[in-house]
C-alpha atoms as a PDB file:
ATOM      1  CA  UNK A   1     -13.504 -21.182 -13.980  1.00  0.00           C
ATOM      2  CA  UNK A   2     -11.244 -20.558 -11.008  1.00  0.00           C
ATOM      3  CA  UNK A   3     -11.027 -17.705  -9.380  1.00  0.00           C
ATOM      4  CA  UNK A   4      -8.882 -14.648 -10.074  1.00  0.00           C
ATOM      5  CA  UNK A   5      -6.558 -12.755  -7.545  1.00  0.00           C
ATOM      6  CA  UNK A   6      -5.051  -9.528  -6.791  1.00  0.00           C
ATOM      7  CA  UNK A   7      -1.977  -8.411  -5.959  1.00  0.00           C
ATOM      8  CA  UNK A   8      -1.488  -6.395  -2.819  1.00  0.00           C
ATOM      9  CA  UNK A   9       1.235  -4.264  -2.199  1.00  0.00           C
ATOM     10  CA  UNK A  10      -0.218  -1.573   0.460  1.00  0.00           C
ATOM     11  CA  UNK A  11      -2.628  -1.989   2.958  1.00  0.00           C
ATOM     12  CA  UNK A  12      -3.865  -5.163   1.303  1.00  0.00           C
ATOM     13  CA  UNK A  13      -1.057  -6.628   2.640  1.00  0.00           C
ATOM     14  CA  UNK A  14      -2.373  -6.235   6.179  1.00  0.00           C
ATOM     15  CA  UNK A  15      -5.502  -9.042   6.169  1.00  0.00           C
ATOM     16  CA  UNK A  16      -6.848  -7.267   9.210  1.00  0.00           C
ATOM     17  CA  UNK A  17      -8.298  -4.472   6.224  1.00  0.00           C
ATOM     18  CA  UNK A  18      -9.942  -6.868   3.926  1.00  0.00           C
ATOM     19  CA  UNK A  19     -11.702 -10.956   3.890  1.00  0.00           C
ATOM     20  CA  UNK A  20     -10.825 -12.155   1.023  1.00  0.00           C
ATOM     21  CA  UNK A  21      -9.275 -15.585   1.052  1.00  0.00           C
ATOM     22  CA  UNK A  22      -6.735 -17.870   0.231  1.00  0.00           C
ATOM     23  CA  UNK A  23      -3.678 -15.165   1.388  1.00  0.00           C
ATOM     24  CA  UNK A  24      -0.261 -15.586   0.221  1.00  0.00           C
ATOM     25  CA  UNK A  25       2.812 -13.418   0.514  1.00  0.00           C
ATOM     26  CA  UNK A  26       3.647 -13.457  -2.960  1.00  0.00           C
ATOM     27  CA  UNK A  27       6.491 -11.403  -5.218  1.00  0.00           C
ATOM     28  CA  UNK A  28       5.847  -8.778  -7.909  1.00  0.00           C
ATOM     29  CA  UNK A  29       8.681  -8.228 -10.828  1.00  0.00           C
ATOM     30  CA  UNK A  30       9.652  -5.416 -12.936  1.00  0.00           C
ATOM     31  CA  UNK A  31       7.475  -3.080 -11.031  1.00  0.00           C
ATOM     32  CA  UNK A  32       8.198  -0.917  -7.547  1.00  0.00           C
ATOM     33  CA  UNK A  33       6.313   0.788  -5.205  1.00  0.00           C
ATOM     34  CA  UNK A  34       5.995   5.162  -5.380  1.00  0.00           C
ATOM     35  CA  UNK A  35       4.384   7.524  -3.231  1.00  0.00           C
ATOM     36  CA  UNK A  36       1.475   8.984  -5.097  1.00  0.00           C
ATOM     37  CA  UNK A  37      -1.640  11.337  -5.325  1.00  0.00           C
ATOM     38  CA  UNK A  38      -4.420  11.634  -7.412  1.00  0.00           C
ATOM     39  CA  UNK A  39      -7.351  13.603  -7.931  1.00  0.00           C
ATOM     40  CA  UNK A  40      -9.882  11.430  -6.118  1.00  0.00           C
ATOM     41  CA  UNK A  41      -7.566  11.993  -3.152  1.00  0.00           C
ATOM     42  CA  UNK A  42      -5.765  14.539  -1.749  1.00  0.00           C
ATOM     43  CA  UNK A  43      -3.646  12.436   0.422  1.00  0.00           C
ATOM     44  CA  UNK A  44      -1.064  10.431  -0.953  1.00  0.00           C
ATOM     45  CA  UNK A  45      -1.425   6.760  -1.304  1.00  0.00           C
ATOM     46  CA  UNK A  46       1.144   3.654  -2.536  1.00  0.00           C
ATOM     47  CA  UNK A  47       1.055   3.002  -6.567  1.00  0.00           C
ATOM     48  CA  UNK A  48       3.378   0.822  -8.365  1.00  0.00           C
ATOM     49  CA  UNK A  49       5.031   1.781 -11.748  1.00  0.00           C
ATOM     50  CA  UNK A  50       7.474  -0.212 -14.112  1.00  0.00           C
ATOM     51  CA  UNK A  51      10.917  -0.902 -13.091  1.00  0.00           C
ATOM     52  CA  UNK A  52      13.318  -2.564 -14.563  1.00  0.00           C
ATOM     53  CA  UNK A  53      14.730  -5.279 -12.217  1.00  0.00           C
ATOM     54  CA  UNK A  54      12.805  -4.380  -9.004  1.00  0.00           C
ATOM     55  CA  UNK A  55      11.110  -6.804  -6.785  1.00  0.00           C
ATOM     56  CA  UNK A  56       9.102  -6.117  -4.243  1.00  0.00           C
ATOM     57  CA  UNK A  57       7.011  -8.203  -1.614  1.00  0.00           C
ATOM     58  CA  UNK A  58       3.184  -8.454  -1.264  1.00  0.00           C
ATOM     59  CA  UNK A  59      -0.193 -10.484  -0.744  1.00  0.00           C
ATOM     60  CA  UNK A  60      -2.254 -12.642  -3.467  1.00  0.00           C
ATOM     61  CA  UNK A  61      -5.988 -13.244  -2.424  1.00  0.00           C
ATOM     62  CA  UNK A  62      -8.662 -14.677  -4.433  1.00  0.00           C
ATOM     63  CA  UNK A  63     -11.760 -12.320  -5.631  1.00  0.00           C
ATOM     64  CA  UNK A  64     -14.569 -14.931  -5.349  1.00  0.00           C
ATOM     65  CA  UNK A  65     -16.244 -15.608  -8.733  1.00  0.00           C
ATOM     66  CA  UNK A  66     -14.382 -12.545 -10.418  1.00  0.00           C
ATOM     67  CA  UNK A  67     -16.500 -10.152  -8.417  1.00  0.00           C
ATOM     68  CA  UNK A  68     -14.320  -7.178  -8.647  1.00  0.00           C
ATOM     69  CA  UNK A  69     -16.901  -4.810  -7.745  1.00  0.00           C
ATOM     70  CA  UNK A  70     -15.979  -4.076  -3.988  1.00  0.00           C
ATOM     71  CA  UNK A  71     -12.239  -4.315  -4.643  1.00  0.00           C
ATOM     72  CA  UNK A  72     -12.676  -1.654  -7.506  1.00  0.00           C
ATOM     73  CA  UNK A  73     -14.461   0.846  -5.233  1.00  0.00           C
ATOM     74  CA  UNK A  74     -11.995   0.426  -2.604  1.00  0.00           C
ATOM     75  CA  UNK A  75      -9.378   0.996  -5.259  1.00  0.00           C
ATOM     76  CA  UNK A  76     -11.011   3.200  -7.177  1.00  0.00           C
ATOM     77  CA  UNK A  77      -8.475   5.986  -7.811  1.00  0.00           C
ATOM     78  CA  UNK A  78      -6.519   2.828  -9.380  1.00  0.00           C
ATOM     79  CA  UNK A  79      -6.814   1.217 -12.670  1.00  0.00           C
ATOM     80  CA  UNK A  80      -6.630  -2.950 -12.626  1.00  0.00           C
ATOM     81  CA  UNK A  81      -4.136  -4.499 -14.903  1.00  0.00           C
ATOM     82  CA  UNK A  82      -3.138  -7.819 -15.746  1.00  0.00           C
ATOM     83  CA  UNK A  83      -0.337  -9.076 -14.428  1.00  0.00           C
ATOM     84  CA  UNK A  84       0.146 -12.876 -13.876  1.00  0.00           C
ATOM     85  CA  UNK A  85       3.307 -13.126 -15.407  1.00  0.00           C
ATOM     86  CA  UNK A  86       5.009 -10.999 -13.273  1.00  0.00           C
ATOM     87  CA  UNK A  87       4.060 -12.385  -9.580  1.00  0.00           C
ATOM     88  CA  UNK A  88       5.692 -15.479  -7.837  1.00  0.00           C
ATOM     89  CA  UNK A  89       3.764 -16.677  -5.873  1.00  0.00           C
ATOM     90  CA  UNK A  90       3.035 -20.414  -3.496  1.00  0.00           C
ATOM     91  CA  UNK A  91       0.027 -21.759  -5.614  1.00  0.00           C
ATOM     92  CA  UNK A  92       0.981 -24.768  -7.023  1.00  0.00           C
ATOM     93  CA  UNK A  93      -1.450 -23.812 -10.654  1.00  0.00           C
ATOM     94  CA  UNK A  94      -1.433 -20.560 -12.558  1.00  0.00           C
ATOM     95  CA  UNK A  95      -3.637 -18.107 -11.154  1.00  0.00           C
ATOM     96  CA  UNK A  96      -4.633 -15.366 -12.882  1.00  0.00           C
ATOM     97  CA  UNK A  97      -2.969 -12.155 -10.837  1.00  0.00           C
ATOM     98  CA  UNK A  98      -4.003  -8.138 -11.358  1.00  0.00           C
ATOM     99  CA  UNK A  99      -2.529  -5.281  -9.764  1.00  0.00           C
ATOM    100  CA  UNK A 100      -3.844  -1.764  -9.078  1.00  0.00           C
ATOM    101  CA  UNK A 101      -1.845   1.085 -10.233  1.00  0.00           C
ATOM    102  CA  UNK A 102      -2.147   4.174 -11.235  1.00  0.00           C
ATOM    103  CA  UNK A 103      -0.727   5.274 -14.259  1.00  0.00           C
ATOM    104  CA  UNK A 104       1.218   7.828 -15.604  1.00  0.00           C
ATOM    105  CA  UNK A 105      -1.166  11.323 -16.308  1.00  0.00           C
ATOM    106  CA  UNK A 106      -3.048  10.703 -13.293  1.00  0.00           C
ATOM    107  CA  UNK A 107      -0.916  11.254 -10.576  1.00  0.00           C
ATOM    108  CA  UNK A 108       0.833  13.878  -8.755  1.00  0.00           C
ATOM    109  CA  UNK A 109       4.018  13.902  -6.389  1.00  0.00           C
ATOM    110  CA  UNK A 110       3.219  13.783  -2.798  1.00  0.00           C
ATOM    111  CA  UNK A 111       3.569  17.542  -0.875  1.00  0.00           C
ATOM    112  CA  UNK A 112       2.944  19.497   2.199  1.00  0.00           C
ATOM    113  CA  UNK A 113      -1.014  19.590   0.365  1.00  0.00           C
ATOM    114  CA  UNK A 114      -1.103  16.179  -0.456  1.00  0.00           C
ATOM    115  CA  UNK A 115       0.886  14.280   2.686  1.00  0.00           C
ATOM    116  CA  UNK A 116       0.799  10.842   3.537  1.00  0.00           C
ATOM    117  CA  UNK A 117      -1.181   9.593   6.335  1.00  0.00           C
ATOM    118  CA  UNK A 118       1.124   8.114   9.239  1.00  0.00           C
ATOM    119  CA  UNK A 119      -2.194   5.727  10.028  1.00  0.00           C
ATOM    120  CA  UNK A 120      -1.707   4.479   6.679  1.00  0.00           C
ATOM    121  CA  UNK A 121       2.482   3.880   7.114  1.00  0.00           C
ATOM    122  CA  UNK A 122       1.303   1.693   9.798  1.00  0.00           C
ATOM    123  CA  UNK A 123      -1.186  -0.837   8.510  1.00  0.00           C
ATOM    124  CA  UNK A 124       1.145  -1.373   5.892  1.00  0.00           C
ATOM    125  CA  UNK A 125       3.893  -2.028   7.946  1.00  0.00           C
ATOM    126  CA  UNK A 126       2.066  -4.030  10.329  1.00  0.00           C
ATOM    127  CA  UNK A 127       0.992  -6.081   7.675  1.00  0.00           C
ATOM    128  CA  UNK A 128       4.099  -6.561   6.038  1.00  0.00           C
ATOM    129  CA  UNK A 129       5.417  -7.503   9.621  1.00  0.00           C
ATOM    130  CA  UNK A 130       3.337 -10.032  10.114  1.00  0.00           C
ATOM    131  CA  UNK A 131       3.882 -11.394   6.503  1.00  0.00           C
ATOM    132  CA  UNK A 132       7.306 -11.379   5.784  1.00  0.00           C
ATOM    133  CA  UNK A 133       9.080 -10.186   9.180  1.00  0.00           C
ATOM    134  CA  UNK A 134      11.379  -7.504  10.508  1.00  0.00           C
ATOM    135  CA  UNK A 135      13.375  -8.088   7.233  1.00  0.00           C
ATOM    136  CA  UNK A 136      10.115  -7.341   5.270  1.00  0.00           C
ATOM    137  CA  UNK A 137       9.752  -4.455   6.647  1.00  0.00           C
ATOM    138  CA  UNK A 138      13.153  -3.272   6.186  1.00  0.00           C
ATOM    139  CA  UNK A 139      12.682  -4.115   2.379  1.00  0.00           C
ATOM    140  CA  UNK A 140       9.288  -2.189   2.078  1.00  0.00           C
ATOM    141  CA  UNK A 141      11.512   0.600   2.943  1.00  0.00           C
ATOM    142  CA  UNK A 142      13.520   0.145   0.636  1.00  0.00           C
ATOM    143  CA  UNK A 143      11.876  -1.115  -2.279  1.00  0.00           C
ATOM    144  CA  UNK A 144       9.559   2.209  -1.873  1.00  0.00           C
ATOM    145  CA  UNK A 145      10.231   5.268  -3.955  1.00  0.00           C
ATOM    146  CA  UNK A 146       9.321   8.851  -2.883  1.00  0.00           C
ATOM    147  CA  UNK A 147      10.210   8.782   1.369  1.00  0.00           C
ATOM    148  CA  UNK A 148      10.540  12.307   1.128  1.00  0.00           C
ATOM    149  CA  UNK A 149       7.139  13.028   1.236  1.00  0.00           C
ATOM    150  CA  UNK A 150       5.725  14.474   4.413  1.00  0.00           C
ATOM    151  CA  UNK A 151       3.714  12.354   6.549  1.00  0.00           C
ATOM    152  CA  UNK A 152       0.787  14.324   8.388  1.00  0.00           C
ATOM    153  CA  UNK A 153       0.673  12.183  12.473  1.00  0.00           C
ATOM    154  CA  UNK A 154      -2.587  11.687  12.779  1.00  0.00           C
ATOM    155  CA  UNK A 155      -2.161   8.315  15.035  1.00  0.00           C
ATOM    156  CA  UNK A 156      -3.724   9.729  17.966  1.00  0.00           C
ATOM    157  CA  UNK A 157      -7.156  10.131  15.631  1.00  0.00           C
ATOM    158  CA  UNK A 158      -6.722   7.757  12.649  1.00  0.00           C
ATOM    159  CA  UNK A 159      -8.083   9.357   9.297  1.00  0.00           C
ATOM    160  CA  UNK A 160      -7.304   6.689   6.962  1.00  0.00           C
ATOM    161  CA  UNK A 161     -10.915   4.305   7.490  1.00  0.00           C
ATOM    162  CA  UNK A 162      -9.254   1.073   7.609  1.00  0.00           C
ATOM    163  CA  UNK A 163      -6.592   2.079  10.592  1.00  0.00           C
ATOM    164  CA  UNK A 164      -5.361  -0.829  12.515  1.00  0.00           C
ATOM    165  CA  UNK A 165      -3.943  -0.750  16.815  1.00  0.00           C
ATOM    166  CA  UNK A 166      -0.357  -1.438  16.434  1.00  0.00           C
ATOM    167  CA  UNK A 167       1.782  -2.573  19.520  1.00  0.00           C
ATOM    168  CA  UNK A 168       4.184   0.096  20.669  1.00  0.00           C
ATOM    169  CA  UNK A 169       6.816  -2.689  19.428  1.00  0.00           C
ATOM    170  CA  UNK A 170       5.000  -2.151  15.488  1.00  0.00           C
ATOM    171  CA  UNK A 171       4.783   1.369  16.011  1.00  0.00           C
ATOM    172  CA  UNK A 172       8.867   1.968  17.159  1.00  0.00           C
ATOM    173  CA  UNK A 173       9.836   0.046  13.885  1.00  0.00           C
ATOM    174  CA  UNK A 174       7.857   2.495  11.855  1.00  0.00           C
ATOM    175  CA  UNK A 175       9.072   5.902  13.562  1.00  0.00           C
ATOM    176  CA  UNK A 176      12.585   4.117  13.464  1.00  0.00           C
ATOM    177  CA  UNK A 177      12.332   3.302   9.708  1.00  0.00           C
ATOM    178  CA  UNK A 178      10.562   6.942   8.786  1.00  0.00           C
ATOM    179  CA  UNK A 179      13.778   8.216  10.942  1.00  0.00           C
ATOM    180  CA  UNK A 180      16.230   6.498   8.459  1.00  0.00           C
ATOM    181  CA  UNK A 181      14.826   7.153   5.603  1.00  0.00           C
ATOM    182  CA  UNK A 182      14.667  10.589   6.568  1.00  0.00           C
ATOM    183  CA  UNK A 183      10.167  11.289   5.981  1.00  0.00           C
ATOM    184  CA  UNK A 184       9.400  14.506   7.293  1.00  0.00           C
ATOM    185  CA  UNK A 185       6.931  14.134  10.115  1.00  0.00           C
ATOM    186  CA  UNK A 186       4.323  16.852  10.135  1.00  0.00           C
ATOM    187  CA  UNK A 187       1.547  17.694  12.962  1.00  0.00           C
ATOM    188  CA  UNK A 188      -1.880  17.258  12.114  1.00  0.00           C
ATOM    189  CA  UNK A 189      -2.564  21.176  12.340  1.00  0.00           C
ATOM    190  CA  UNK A 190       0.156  21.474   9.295  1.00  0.00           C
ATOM    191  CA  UNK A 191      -3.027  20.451   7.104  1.00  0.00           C
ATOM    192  CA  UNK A 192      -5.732  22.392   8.094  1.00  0.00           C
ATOM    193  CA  UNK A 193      -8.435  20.546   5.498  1.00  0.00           C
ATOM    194  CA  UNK A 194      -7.265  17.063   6.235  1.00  0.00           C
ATOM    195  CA  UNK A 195     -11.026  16.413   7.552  1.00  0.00           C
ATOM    196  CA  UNK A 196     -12.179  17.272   4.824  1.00  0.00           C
ATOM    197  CA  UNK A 197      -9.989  15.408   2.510  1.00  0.00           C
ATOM    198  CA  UNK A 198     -11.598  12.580   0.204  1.00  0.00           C
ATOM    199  CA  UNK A 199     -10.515   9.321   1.217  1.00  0.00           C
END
């Protein structure tokens, strides 16, 4: 039985955060990415809902032996769900392909209480750099829903656990993007539990 894979459209994407092998930028259809929260987490992560003709970019990797048990914890404010028909991907055989979302009911909108982590905004982007270039970044930009969300700046002391060191090239082309897309930028003192905050 071969192997199953997932679909990674976050900080999956960056293989600096994770070991599992056989990598592959990879496309996902009829879905797009959304800023989202949940009750596991107070601080606002990426999901991906339906969409009707919307593409957006990510990473396959194999699960060895259909062990999903560490991907599941690390994902564990996300349901798994089929979806093999949907991806594009470079293996020459069908693969079988889930995604982690979270569905409708148990999410919230992101807020000034439930910001997004600017450590976060740049594995992602890193990753996505490195996979698919400076126009794969531009199109994570804009194949993401929800950029009004505020973004807490905790880069001088990373909270999310899997933080990466960008280059001061990486981090310009996030600040620019966050800039144009017009995310409000908040200081770390603007969330006064944030240490406390489940991750």
């Amino acid at each position: 039985m071969k192997d199953p894979y997932f679909f990674g459209y976050g900080s999956l994407v960056n293989r600096d955060t994770h070991d599992y092998g056989d990598p592959h930028p990879a496309q996902l259809s009829g879905w797009r990415r959304v800023w989202r929260h949940t009750h596991l987490r107070k601080l606002a992560y990426l999901t991906v809902e339906p969409a009707a003709g919307c593409e957006i970019d990510g990473l396959i990797a194999h699960v060895p032996g259909g062990d999903w048990a560490a991907l599941d914890e690390r994902e564990r404010a996300y349901d798994r769900v089929g979806a093999t028909e949907a991806i594009s991907h470079p293996k020459p055989n069908r693969v079988d392909i889930a995604v982690y979302t979270v569905p409708d009911g148990k999410h919230g909108r992101p807020s000034v209480e439930h910001p997004v982590l600017l450590s976060y905004i740049d594995v992602v982007v890193q990753g996505y750099l490195r996979e698919f270039g400076v126009d794969g970044v531009r199109r994570f930009f804009d194949t993401t829903v929800g950029w009004s969300a505020p973004v807490l700046d905790d880069r001088a002391t990373p909270v999310y656990p899997r933080h990466q060191s960008l280059s001061a090239r990486e981090r310009g082309l996030v600040d620019q993007h966050l800039v144009a897309v017009g995310s409000p930028v908040l200081p770390l003192e603007a969330v006064p539990d944030w240490r406390s905050t489940p991750q």
